[in-house]
C-alpha atoms as a PDB file:
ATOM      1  CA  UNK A   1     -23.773-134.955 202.073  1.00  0.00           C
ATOM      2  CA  UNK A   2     -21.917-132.117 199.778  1.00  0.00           C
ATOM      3  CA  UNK A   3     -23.533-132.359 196.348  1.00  0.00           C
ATOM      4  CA  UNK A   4     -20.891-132.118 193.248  1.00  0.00           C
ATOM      5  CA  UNK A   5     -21.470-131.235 189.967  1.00  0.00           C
ATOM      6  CA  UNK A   6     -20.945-133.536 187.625  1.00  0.00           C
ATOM      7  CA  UNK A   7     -20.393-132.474 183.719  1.00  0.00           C
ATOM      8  CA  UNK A   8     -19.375-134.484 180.581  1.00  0.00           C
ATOM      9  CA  UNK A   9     -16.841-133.129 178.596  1.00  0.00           C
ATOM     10  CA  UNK A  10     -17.376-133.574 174.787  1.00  0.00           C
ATOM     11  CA  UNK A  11     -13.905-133.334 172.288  1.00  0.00           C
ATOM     12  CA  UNK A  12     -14.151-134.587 168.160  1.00  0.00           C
ATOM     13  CA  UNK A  13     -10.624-135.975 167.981  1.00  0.00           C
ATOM     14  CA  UNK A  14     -10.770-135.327 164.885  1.00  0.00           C
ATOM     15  CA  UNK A  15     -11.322-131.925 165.245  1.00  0.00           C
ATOM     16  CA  UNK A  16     -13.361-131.033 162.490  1.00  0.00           C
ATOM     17  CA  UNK A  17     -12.102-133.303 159.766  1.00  0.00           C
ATOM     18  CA  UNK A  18     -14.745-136.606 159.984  1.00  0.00           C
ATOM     19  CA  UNK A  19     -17.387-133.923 159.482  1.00  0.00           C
ATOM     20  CA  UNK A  20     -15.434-132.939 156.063  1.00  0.00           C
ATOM     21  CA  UNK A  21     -13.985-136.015 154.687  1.00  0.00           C
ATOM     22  CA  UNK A  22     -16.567-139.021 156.429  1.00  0.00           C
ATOM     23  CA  UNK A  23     -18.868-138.586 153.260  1.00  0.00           C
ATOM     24  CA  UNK A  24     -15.862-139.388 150.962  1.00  0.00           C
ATOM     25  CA  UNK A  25     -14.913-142.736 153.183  1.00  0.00           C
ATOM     26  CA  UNK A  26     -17.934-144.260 154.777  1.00  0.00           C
ATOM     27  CA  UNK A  27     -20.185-142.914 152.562  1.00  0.00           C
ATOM     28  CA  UNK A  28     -22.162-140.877 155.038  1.00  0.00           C
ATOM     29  CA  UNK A  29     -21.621-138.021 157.019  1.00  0.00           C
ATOM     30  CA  UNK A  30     -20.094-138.389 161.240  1.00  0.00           C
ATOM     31  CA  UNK A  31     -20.249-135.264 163.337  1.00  0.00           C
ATOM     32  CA  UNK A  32     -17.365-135.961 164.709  1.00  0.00           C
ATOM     33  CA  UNK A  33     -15.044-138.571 166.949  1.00  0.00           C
ATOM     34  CA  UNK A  34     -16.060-138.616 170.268  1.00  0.00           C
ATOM     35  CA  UNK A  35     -13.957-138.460 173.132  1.00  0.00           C
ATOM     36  CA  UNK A  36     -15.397-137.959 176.997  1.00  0.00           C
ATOM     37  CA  UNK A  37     -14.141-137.406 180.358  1.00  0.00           C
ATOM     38  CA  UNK A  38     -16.609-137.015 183.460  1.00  0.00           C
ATOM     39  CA  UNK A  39     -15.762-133.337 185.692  1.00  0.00           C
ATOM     40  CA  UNK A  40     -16.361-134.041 189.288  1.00  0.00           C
ATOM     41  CA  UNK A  41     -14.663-132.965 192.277  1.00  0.00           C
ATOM     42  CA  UNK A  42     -12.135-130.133 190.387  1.00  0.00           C
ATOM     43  CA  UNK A  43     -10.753-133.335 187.909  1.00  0.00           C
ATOM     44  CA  UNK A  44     -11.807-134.683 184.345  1.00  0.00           C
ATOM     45  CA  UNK A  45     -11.639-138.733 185.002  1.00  0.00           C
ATOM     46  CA  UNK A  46     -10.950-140.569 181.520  1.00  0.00           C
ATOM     47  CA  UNK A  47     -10.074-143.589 179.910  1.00  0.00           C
ATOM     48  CA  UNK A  48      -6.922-144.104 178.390  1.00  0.00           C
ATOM     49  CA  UNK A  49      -3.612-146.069 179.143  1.00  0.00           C
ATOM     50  CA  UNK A  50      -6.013-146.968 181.799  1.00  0.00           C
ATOM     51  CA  UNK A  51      -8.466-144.948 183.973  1.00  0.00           C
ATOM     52  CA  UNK A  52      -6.686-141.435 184.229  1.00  0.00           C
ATOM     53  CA  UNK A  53      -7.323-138.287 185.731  1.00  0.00           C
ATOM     54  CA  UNK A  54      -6.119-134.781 185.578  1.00  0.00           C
ATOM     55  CA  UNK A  55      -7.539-130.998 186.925  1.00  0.00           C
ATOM     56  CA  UNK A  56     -10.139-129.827 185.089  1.00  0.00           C
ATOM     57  CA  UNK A  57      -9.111-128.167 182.013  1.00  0.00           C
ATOM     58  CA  UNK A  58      -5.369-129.428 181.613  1.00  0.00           C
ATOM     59  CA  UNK A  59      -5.785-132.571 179.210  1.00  0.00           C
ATOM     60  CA  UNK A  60      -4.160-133.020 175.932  1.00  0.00           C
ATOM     61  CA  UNK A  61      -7.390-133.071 174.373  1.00  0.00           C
ATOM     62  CA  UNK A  62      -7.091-128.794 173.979  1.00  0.00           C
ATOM     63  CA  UNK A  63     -11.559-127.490 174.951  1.00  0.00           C
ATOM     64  CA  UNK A  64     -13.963-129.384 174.606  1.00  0.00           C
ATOM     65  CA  UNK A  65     -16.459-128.487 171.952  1.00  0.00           C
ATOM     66  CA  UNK A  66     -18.870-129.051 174.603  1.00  0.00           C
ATOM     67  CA  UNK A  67     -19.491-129.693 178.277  1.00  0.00           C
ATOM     68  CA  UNK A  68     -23.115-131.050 178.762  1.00  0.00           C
ATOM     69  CA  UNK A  69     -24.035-130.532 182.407  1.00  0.00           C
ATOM     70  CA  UNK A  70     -25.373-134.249 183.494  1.00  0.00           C
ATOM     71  CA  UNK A  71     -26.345-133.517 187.080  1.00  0.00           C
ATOM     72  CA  UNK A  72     -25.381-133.095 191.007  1.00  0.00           C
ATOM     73  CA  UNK A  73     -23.952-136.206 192.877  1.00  0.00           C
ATOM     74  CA  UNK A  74     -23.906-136.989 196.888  1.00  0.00           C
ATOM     75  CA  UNK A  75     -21.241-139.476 196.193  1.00  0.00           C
ATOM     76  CA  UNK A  76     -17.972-138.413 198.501  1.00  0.00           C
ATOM     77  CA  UNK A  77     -14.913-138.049 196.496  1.00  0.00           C
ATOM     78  CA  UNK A  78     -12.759-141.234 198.639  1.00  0.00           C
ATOM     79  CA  UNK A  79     -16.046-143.698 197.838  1.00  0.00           C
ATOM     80  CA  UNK A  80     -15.813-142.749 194.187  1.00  0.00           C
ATOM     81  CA  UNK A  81     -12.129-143.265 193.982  1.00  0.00           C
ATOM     82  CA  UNK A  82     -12.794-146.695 195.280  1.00  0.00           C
ATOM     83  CA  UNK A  83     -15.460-147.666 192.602  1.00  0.00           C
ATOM     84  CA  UNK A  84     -12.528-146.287 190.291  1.00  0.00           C
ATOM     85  CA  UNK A  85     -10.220-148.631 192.070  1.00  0.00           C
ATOM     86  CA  UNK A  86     -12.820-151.639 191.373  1.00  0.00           C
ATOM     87  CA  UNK A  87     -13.668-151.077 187.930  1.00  0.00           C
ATOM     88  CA  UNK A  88     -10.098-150.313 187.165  1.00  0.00           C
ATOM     89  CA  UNK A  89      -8.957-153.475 186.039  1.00  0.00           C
ATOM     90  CA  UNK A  90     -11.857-153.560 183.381  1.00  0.00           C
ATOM     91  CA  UNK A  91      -9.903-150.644 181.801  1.00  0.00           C
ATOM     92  CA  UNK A  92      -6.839-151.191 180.626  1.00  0.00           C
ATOM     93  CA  UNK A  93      -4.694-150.169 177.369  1.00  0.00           C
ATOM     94  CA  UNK A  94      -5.176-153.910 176.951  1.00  0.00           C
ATOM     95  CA  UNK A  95      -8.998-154.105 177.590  1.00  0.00           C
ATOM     96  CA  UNK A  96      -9.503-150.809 175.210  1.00  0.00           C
ATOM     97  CA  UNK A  97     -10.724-150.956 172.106  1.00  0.00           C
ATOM     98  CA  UNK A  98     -11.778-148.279 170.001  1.00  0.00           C
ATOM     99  CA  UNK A  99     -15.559-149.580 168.578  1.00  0.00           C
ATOM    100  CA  UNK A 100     -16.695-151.460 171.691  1.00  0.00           C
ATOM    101  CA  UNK A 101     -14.572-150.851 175.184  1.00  0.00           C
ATOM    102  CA  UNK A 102     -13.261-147.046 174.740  1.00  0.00           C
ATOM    103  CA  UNK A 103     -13.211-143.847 176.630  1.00  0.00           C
ATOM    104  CA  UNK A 104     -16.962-143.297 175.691  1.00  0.00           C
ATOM    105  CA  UNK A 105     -18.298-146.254 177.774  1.00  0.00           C
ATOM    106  CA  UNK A 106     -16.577-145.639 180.317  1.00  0.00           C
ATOM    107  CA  UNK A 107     -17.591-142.236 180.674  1.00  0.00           C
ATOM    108  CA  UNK A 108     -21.559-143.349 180.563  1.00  0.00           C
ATOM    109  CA  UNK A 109     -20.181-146.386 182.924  1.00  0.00           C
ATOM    110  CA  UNK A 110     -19.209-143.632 185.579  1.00  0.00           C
ATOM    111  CA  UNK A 111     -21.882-141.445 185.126  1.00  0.00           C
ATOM    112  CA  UNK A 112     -24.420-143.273 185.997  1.00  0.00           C
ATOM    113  CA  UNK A 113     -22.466-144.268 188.735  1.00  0.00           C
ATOM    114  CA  UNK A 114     -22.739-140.553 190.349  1.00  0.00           C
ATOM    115  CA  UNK A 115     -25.686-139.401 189.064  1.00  0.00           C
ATOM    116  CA  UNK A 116     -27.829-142.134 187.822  1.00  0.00           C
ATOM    117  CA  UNK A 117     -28.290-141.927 184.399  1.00  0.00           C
ATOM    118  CA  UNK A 118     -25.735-142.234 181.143  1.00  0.00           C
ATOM    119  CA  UNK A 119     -24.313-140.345 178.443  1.00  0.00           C
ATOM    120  CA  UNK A 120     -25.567-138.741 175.617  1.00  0.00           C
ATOM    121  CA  UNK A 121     -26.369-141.395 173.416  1.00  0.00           C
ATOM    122  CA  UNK A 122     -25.289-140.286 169.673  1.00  0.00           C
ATOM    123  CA  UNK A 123     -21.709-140.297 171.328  1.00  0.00           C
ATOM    124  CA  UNK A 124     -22.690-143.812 172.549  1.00  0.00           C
ATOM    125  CA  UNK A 125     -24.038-144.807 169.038  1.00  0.00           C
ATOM    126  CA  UNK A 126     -21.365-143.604 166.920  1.00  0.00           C
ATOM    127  CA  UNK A 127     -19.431-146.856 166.131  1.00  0.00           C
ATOM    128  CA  UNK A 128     -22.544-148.441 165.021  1.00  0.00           C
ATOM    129  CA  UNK A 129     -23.280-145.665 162.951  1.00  0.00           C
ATOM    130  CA  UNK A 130     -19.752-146.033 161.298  1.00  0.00           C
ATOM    131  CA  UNK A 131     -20.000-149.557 161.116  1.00  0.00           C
ATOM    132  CA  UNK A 132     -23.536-149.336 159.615  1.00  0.00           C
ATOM    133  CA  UNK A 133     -22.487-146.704 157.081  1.00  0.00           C
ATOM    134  CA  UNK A 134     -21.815-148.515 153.498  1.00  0.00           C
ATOM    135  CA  UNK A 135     -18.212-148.739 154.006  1.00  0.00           C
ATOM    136  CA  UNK A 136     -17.770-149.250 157.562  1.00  0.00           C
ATOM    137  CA  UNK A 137     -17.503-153.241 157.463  1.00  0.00           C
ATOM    138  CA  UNK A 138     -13.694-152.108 155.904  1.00  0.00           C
ATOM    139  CA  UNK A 139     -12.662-150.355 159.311  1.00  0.00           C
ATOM    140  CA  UNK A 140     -12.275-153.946 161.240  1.00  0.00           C
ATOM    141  CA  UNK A 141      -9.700-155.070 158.268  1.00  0.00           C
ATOM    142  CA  UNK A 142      -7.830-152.257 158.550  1.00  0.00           C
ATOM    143  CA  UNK A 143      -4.938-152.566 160.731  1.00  0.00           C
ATOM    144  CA  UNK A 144      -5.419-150.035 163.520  1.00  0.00           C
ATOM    145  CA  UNK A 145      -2.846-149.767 166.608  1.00  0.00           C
ATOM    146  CA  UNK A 146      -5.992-148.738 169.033  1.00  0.00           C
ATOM    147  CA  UNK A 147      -3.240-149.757 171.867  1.00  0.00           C
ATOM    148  CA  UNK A 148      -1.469-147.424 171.430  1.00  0.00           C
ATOM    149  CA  UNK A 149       0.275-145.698 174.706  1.00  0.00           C
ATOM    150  CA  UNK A 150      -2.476-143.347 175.590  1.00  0.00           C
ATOM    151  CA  UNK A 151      -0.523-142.692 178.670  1.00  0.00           C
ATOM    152  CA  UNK A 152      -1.171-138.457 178.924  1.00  0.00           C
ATOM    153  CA  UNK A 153       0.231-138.060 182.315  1.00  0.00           C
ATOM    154  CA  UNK A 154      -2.802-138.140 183.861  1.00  0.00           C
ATOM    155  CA  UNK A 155      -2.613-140.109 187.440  1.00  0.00           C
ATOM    156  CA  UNK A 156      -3.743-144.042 187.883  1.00  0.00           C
ATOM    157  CA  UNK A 157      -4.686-145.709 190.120  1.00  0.00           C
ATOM    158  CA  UNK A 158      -2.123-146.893 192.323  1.00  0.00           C
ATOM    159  CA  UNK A 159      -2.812-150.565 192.906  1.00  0.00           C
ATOM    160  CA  UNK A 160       0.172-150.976 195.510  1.00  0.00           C
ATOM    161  CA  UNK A 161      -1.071-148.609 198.049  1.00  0.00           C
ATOM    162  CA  UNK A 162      -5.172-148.968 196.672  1.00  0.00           C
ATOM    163  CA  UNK A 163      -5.825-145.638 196.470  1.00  0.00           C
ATOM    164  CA  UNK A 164      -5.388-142.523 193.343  1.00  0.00           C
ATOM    165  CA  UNK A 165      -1.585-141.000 193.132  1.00  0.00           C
END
């Protein structure tokens, strides 16, 4: 079997700002906001609007601030489209939610699919470290439209024909 690299992308969608203003509001400082895709096979797979994809390099999410390099996989690019097509339904715009079911888990979600092991884990850790901080209880009372369309053009999984567009 062909072995692929596999890399995690790393992007603060905030960029910059929770490191400068997270003291002021949660009373503590956060790097940053993660957001992840997994690189494999020439694409950056991510979650939003549903399980996306799009050539390496040409999300809306501008560079990363970091790709880590997480390993080779022997997986074949049709059998990991169909473990996208399975776990598909568990990631929805409906299903997401930005503290507990976001892009983040389901970038550790597919990388240990292809290489055996997970993300980093301060990216993992970070809403529990907001939530922790002394005024992150006030984040779940604040009205935040986490469904928002994420929708960034990148292709889905096309249920009718079982198989990536």
């Amino acid at each position: 079997q062909e072995a692929h690299k596999v890399t995690l992308n790393v992007y603060d969608l905030s960029r910059g700002l929770a490191r400068q203003l997270s003291a002021s509001f949660l009373g503590k400082v956060i790097e940053g906001v993660w957001h992840t895709g997994i690189v494999v096979y020439g694409n950056e797979y991510f979650f939003g609007g549903g399980i996306q994809h799009l050539p390496a390099g040409t999300t809306p999410y501008g560079a990363p601030l970091r790709t880590v390099e997480l390993g080779e996989t022997h997986v074949p690019k049709d059998v990991f489209e169909m473990y996208l097509e399975e776990i598909s339904p568990r990631y929805t715009a409906e299903s997401y939610n930005l503290l507990a079911h976001n892009c983040n888990n389901f970038s550790n979600e597919v990388a240990q699919f292809l290489v055996g092991k997970g993300i980093l884990n301060y990216i993992l850790e970070l809403p529990n470290e907001v939530m922790n901080s002394p005024m992150g209880g006030l984040i779940t009372v604040i009205p935040v439209d986490d469904k928002q369309n994420m929708d960034f053009g990148g292709r889905r999984a096309n249920k009718r024909r079982g198989q990536f567009s």
